[in-house]
C-alpha atoms as a PDB file:
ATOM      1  CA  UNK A   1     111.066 108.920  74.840  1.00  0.00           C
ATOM      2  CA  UNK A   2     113.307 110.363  77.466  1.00  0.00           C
ATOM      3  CA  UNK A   3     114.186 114.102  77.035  1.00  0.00           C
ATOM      4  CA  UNK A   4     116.757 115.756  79.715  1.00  0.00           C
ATOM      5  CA  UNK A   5     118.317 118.772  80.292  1.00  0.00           C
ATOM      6  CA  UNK A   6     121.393 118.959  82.519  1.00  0.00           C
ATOM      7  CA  UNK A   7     122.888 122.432  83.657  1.00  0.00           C
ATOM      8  CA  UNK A   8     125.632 123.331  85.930  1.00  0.00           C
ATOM      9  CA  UNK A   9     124.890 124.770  89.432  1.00  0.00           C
ATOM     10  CA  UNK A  10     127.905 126.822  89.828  1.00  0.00           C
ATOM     11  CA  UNK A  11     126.372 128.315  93.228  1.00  0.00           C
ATOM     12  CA  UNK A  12     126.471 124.799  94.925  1.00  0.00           C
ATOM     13  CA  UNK A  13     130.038 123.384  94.585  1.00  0.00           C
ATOM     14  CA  UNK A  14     131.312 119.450  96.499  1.00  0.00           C
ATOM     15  CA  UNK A  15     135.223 119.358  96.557  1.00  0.00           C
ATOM     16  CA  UNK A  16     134.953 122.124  93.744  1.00  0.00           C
ATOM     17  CA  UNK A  17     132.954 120.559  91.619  1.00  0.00           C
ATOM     18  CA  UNK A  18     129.547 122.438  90.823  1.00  0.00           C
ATOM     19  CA  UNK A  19     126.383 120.253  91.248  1.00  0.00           C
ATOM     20  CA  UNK A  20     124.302 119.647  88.362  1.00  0.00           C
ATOM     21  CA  UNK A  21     120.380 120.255  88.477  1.00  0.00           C
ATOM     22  CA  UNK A  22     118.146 117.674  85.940  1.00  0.00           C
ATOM     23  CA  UNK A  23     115.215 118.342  84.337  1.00  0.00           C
ATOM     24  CA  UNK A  24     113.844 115.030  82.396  1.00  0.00           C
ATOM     25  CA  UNK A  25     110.574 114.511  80.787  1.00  0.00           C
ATOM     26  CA  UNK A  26     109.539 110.658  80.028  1.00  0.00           C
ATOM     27  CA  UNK A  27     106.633 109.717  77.614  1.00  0.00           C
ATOM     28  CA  UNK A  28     105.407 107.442  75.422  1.00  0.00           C
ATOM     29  CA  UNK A  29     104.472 108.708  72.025  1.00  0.00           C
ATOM     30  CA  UNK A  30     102.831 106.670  68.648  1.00  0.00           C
ATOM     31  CA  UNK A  31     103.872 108.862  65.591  1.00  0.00           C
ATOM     32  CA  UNK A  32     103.280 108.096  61.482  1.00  0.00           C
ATOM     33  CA  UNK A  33     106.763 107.657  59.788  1.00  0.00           C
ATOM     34  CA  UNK A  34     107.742 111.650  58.814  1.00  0.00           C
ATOM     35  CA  UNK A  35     105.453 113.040  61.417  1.00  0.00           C
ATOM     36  CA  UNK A  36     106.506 115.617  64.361  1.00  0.00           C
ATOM     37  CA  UNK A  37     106.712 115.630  67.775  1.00  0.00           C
ATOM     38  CA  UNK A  38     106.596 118.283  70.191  1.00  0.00           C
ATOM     39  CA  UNK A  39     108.010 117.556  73.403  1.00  0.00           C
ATOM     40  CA  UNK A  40     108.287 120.473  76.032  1.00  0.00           C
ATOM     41  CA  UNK A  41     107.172 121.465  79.598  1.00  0.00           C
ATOM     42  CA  UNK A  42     111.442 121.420  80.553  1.00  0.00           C
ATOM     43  CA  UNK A  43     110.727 124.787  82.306  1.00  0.00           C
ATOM     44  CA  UNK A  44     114.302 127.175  83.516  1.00  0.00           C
ATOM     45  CA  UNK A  45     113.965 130.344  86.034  1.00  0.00           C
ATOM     46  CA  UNK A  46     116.307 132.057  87.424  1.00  0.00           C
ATOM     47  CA  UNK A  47     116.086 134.544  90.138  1.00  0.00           C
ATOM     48  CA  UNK A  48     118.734 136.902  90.377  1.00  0.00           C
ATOM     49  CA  UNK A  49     119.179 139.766  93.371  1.00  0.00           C
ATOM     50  CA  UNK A  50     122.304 142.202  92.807  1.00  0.00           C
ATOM     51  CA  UNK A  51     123.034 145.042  95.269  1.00  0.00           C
ATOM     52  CA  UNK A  52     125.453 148.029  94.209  1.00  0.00           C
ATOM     53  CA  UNK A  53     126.313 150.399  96.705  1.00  0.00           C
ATOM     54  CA  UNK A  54     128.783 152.904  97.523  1.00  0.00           C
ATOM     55  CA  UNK A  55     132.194 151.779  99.578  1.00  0.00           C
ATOM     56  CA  UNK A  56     132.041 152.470 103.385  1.00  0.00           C
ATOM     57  CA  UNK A  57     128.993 154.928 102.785  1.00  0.00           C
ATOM     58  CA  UNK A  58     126.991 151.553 101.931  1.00  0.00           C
ATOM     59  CA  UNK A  59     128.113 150.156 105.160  1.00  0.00           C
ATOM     60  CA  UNK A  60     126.394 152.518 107.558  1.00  0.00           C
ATOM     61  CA  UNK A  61     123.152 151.167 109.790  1.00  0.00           C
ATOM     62  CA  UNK A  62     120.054 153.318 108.654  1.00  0.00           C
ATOM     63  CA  UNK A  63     121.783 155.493 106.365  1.00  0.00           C
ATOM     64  CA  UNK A  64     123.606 152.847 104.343  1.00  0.00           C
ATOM     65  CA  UNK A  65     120.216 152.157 101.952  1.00  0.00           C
ATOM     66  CA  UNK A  66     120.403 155.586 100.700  1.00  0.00           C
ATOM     67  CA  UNK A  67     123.300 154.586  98.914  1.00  0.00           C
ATOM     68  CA  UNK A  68     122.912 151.163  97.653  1.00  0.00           C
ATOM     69  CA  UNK A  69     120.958 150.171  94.715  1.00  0.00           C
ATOM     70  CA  UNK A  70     118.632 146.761  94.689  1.00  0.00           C
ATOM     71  CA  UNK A  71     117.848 145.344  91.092  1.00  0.00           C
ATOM     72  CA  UNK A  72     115.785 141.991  90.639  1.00  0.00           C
ATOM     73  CA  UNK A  73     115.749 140.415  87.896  1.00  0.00           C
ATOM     74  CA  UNK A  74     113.460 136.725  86.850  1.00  0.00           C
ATOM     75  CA  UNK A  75     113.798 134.781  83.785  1.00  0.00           C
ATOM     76  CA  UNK A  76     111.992 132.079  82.653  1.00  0.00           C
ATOM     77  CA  UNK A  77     113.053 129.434  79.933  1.00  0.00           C
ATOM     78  CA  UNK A  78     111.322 126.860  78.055  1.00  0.00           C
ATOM     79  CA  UNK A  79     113.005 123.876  76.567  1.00  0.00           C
ATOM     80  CA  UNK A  80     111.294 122.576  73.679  1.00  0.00           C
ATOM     81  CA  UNK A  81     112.037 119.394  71.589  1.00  0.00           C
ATOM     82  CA  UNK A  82     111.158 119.149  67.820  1.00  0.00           C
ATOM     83  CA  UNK A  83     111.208 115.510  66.936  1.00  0.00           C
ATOM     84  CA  UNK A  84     110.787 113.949  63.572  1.00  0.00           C
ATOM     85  CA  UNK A  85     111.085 109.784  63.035  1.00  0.00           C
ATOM     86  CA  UNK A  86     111.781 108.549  59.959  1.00  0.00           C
ATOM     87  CA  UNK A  87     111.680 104.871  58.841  1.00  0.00           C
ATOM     88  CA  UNK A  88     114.794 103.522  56.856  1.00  0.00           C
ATOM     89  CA  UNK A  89     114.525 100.300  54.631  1.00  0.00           C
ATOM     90  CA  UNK A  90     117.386  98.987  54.109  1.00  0.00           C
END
């Protein structure tokens, strides 16, 4: 069983194009006819760093980080697959 997740890495960009970062899990898996699966360990974060500050006042050396604000913010994602076979006799 191959399981992939394929996102868009609008940060990166060849001839305009974004990149594209892969996750892919590969196993091997013996299941009864009707029973589940659960594939996961496709784990997303994303870092994030966003400075506000105040036009020209922001700019200044020294006294420019009294008026910018710094937030950080992480975020983590789990992909998880749910997989059920069933056998059709035809």
């Amino acid at each position: 069983m191959d399981v992939e997740n394929t996102t868009p890495d609008f940060g990166h960009t060849v001839q305009g194009n974004p990149t594209l970062i892969t996750q892919q899990a590969t196993t091997q898996v013996l299941v009864t006819d009707g029973g589940t699966v659960v594939v996961g360990g496709v784990i997303q974060t994303n870092n994030a760093v966003n400075i506000s500050q105040t036009p020209v006042l922001g700019n200044i050396p020294g006294l420019g980080n009294l008026f910018k604000r710094r937030s950080v913010s992480t975020s983590n994602q789990e992909l998880i697959f749910f997989i059920t076979p069933r056998i059709i006799q035809t």
